[in-house]
N, C-alpha and C. Protein backbone atom coordinates (compact mmCIF):
# COMPACT_ATOMS: atom_id res chain seq x y z
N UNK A 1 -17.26 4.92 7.02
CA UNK A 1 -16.14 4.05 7.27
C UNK A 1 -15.24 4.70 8.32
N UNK A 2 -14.95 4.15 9.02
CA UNK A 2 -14.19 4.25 10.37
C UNK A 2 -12.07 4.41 10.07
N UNK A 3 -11.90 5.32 10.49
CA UNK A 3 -10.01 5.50 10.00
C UNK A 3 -9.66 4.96 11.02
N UNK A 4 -8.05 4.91 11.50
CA UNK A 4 -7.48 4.17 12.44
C UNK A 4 -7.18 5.59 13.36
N UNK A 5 -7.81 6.75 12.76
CA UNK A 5 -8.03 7.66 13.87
C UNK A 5 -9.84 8.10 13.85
N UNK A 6 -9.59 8.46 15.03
CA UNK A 6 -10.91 9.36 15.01
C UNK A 6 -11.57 10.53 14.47
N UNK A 7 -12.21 10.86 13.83
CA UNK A 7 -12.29 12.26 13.31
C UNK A 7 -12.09 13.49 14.55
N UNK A 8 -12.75 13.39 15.61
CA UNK A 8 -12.33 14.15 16.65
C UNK A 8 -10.34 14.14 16.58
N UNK A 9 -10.22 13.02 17.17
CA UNK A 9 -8.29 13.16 16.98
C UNK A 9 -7.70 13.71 15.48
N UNK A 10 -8.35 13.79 14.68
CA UNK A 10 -7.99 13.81 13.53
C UNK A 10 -7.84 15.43 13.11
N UNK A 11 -9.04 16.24 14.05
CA UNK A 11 -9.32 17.58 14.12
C UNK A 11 -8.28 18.17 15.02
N UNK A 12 -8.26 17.36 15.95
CA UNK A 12 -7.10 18.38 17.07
C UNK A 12 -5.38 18.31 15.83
N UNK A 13 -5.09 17.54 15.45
CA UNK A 13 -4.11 17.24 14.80
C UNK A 13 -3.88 18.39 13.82
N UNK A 14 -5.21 18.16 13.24
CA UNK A 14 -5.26 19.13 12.51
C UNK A 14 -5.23 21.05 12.66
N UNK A 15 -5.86 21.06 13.68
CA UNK A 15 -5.37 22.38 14.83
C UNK A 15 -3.75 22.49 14.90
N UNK A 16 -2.78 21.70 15.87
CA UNK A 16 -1.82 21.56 16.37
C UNK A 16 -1.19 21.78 14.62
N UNK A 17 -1.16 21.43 13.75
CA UNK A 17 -0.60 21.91 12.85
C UNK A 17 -0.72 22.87 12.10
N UNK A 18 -1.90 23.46 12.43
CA UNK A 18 -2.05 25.16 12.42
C UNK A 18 -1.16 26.07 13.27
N UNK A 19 -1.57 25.52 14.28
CA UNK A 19 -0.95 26.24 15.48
C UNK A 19 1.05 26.23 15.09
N UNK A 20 1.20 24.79 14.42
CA UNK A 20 2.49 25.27 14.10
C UNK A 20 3.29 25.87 12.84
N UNK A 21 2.11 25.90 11.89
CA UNK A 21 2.55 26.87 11.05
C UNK A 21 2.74 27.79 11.22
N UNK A 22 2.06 28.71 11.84
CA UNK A 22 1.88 29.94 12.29
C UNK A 22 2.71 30.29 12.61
N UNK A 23 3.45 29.74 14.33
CA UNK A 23 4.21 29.73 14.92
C UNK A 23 5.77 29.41 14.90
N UNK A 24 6.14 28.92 13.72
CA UNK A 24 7.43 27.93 13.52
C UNK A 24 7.39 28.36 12.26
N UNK A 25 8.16 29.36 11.83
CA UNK A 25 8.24 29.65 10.18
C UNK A 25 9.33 28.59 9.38
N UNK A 26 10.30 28.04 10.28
CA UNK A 26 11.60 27.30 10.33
C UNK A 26 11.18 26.53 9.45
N UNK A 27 9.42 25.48 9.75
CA UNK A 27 8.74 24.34 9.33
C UNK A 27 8.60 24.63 7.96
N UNK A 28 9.57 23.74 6.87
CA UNK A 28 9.00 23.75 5.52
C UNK A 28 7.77 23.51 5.25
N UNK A 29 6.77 24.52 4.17
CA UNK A 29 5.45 24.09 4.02
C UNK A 29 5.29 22.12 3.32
N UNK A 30 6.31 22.32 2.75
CA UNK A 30 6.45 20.81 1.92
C UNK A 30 5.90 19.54 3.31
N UNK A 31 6.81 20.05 4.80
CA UNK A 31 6.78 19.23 5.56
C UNK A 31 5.08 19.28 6.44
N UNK A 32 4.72 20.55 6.46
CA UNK A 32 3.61 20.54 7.23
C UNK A 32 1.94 20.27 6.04
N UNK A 33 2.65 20.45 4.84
CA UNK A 33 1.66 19.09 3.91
C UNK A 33 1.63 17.66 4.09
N UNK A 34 2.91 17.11 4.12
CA UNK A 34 2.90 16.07 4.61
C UNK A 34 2.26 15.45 5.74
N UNK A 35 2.47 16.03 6.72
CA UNK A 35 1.68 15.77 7.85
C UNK A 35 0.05 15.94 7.83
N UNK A 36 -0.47 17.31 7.22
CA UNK A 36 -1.51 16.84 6.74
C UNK A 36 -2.44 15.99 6.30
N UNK A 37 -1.69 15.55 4.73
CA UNK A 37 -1.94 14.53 4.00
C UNK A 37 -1.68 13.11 4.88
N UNK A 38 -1.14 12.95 6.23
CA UNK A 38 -1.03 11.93 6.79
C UNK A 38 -2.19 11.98 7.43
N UNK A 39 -2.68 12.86 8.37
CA UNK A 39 -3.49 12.65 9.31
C UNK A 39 -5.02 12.41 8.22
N UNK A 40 -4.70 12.97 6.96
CA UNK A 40 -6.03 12.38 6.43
C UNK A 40 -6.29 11.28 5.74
N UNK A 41 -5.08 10.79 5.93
CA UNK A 41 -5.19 9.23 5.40
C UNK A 41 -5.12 8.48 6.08
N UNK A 42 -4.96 8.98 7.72
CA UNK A 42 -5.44 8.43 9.04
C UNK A 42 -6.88 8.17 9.07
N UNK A 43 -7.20 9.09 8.97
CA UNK A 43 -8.49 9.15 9.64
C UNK A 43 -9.38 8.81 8.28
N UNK A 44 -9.37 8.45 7.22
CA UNK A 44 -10.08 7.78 5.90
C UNK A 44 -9.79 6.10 6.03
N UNK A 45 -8.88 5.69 6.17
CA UNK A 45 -8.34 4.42 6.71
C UNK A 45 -8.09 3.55 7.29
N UNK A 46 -8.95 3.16 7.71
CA UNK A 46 -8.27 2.29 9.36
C UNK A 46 -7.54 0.79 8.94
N UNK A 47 -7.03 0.57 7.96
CA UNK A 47 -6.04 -0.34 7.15
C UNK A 47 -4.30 0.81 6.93
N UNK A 48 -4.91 1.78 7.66
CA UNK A 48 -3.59 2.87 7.10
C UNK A 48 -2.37 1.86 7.80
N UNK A 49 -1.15 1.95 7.45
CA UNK A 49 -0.14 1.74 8.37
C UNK A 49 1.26 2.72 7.85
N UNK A 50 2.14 3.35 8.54
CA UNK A 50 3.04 4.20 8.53
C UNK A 50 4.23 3.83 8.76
N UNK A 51 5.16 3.84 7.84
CA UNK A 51 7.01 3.26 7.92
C UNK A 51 7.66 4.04 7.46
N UNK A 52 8.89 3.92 8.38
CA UNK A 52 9.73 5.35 7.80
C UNK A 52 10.36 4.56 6.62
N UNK A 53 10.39 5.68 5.73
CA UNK A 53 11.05 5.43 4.15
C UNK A 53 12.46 3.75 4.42
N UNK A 54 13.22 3.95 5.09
CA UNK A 54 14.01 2.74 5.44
C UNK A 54 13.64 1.71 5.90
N UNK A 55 12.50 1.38 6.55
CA UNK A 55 12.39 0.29 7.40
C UNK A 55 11.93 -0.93 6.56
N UNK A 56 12.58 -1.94 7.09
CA UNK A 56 12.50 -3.18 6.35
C UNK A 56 11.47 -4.03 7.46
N UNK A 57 10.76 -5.05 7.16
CA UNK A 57 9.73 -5.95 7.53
C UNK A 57 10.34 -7.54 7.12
N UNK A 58 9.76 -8.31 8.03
CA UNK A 58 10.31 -10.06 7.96
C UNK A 58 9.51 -10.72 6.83
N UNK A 59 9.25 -11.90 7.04
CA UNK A 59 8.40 -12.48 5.59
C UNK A 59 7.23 -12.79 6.13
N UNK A 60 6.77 -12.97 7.37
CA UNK A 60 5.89 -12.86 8.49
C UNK A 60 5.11 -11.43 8.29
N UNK A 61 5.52 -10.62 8.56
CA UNK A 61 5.26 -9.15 8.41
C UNK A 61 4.79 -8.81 6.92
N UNK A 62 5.51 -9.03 5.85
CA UNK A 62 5.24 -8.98 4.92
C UNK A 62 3.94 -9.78 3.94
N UNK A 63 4.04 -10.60 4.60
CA UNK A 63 2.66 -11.61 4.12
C UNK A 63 1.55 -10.93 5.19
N UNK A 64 1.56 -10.30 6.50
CA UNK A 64 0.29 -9.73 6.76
C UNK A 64 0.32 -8.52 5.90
N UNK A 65 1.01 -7.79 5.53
CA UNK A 65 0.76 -6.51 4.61
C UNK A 65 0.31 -6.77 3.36
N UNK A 66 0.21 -7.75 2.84
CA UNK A 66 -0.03 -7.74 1.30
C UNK A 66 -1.26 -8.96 1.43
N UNK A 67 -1.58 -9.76 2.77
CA UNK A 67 -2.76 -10.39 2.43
C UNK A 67 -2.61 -11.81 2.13
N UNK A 68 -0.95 -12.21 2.14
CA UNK A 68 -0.43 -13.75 1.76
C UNK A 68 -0.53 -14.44 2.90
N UNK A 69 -0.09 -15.55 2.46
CA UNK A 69 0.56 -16.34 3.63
C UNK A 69 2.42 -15.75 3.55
N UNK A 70 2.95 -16.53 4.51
CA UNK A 70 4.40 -16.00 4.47
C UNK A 70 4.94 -16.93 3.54
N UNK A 71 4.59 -18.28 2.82
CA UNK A 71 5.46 -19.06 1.88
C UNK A 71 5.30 -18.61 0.92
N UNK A 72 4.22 -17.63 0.49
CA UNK A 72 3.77 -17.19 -0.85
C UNK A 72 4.86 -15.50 -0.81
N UNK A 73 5.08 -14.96 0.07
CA UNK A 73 6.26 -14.36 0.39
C UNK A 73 7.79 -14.73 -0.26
N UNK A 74 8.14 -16.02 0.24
CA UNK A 74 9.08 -16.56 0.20
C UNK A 74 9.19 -17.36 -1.34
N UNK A 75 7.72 -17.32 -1.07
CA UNK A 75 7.72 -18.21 -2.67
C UNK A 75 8.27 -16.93 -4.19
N UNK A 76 7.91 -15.54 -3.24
CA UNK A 76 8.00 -14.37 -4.15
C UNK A 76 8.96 -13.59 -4.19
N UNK A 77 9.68 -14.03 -3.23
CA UNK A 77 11.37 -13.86 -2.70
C UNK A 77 12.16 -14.59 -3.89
N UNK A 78 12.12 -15.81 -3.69
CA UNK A 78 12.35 -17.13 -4.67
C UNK A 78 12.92 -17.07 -5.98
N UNK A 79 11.23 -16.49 -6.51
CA UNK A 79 11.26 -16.26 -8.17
C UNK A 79 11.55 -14.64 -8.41
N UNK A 80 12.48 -13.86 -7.40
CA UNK A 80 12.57 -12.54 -8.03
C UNK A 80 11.71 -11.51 -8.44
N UNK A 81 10.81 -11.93 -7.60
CA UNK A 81 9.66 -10.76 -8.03
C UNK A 81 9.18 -9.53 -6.75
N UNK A 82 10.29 -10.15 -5.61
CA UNK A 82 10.46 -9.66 -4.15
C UNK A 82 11.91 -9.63 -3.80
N UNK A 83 12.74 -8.39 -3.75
CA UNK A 83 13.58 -8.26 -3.56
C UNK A 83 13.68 -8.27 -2.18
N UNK A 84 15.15 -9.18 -1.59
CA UNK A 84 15.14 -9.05 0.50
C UNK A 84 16.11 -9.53 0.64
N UNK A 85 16.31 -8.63 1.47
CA UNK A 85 18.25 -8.73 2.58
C UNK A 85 18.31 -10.16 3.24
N UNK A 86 19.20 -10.61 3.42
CA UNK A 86 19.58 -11.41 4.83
C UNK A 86 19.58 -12.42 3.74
N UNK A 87 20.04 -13.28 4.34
CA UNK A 87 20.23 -15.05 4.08
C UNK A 87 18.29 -15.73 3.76
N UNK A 88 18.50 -17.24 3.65
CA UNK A 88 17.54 -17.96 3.58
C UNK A 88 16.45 -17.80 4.81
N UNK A 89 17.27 -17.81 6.19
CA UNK A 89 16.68 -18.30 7.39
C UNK A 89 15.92 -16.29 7.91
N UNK A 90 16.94 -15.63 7.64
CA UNK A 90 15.89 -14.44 8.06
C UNK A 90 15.79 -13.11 7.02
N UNK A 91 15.24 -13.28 6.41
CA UNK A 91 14.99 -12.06 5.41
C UNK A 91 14.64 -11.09 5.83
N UNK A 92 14.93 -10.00 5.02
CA UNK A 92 13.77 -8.57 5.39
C UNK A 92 13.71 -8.17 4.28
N UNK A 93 12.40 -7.63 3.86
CA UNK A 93 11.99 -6.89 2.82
C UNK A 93 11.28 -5.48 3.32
N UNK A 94 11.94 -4.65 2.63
CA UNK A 94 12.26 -3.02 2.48
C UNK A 94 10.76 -2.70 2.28
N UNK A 95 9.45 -1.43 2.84
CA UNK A 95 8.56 -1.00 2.37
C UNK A 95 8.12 -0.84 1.24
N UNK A 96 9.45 0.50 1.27
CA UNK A 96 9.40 0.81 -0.46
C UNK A 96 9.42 -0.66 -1.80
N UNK A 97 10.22 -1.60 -1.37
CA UNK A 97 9.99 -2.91 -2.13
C UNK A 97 8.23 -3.41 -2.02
N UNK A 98 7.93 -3.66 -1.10
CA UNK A 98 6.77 -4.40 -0.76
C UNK A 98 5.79 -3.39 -1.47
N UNK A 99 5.62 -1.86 -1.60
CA UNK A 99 4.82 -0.83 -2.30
C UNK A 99 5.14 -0.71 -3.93
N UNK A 100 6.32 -1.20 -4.31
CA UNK A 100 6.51 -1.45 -5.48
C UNK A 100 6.08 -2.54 -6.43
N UNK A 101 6.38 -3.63 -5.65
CA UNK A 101 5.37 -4.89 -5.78
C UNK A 101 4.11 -4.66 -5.74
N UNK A 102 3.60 -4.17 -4.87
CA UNK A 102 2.15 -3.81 -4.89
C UNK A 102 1.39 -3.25 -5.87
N UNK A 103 2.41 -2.11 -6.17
CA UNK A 103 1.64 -1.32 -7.45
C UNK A 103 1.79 -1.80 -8.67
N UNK A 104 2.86 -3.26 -8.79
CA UNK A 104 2.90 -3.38 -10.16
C UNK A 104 1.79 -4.65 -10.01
N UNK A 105 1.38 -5.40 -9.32
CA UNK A 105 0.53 -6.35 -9.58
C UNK A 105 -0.96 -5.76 -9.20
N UNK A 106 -0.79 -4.43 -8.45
CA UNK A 106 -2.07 -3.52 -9.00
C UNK A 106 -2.78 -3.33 -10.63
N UNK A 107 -1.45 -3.51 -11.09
CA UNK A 107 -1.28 -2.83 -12.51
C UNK A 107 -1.56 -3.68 -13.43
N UNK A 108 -0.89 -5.09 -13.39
CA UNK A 108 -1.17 -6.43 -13.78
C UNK A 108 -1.83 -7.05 -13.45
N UNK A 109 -3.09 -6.62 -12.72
CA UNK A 109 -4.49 -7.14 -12.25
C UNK A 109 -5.34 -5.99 -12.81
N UNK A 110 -4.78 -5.05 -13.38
CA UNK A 110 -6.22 -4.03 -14.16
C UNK A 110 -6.29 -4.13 -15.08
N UNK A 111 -4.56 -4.43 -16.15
CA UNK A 111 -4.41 -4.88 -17.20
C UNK A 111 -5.12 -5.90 -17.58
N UNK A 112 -5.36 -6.98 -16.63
CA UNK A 112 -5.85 -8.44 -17.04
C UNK A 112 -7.40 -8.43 -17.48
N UNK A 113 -7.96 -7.43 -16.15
CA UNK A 113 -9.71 -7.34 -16.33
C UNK A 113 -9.58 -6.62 -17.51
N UNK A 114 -8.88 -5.38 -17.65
CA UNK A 114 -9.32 -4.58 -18.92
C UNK A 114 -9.28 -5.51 -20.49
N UNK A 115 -8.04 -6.62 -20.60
CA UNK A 115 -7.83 -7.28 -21.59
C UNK A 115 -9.12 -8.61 -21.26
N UNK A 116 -9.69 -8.73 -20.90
CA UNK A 116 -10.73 -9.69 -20.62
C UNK A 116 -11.96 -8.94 -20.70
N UNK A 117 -12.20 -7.72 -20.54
CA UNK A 117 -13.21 -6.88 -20.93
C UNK A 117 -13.81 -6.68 -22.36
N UNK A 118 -12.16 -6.48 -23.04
CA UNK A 118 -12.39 -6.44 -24.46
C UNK A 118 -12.85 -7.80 -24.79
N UNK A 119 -12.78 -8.61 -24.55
CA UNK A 119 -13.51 -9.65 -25.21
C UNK A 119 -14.93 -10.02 -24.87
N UNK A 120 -15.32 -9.24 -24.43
CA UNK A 120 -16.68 -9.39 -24.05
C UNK A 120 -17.48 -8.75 -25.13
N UNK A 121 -18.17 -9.07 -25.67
CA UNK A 121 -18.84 -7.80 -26.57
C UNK A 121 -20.15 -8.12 -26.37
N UNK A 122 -21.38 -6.97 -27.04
CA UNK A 122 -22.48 -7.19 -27.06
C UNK A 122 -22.95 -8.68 -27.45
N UNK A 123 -22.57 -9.10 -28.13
CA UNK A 123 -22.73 -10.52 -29.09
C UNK A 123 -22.36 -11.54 -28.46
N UNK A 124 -21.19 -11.39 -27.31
CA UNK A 124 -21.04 -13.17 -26.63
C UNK A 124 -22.14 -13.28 -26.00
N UNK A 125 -22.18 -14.46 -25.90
CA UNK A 125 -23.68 -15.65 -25.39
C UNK A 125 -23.41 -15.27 -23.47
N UNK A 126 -23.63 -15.14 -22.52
CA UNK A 126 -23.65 -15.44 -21.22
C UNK A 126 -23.05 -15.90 -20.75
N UNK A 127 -23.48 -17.15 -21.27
CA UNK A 127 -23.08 -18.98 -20.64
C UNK A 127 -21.66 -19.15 -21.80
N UNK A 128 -20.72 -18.26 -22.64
CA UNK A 128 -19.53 -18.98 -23.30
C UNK A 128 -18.50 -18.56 -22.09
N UNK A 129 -17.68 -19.68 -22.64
CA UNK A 129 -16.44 -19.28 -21.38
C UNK A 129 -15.28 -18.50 -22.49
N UNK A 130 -14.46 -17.98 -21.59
CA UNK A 130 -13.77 -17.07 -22.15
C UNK A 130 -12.27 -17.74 -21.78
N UNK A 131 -11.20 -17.82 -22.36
CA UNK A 131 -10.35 -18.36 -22.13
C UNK A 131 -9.56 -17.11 -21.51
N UNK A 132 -8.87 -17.50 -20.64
CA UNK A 132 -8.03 -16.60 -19.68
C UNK A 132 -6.71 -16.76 -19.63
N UNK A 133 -6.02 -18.04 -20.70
CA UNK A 133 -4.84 -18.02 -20.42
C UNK A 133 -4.00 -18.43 -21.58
């Protein structure tokens, strides 16, 4: 699988932050992990994308990050399940919001298979339907 870097670019990067450990004692190790751990989730990823901790995104923006349309955004704005600045006409929603959301309907989509798992047992038939709701 192909990252949104190259493994070659991914290596020099990885050099250049040798080169500045070494060189730059100033550089907290905390910070030159970070960078690490970035360039390898560069180069594992090519879906990676990078925002500084503050930056907020439109409902446009936000529906390409999560895979919606933008009314299903707005629709999620709406019912409180998407927190976002601004008025009706131009919103922004915060990363850290949009990654929070993410991980909880990560969570409430593993919950669901796992509780639908349990009802499966050796003994159901194939062909029974399972009620889901």
């Amino acid at each position: 699988m192909a990252g949104a870097i190259a493994q070659e670019t991914a290596q020099h990067l990885r050099a250049a932050l040798d080169e500045v450990l070494h060189s730059s004692p100033e550089v907290p190790p905390t910070a030159l992990a970070a960078f690490g751990r970035l360039v390898e989730v560069l180069e594992a990823n090519a879906d990676a994308v990078v925002f500084a901790a503050d930056a907020t995104v439109s409902t446009q923006e936000a529906a390409a990050l999560l895979g919606v349309s933008r009314m299903t955004v707005v629709r999620l704005v709406d019912r409180g399940e998407l927190i976002a600045e601004g008025g009706a006409v131009h919103r922004r929603i915060s990363v850290s919001e949009l990654a929070r959301y993410q991980a909880e309907n990560s969570n409430r989509r593993r919950a669901a298979v796992a509780e639908l798992a349990e009802d499966i047992g050796e003994d159901t038939p194939p062909d029974e339907v399972i009620a889901t709701r």
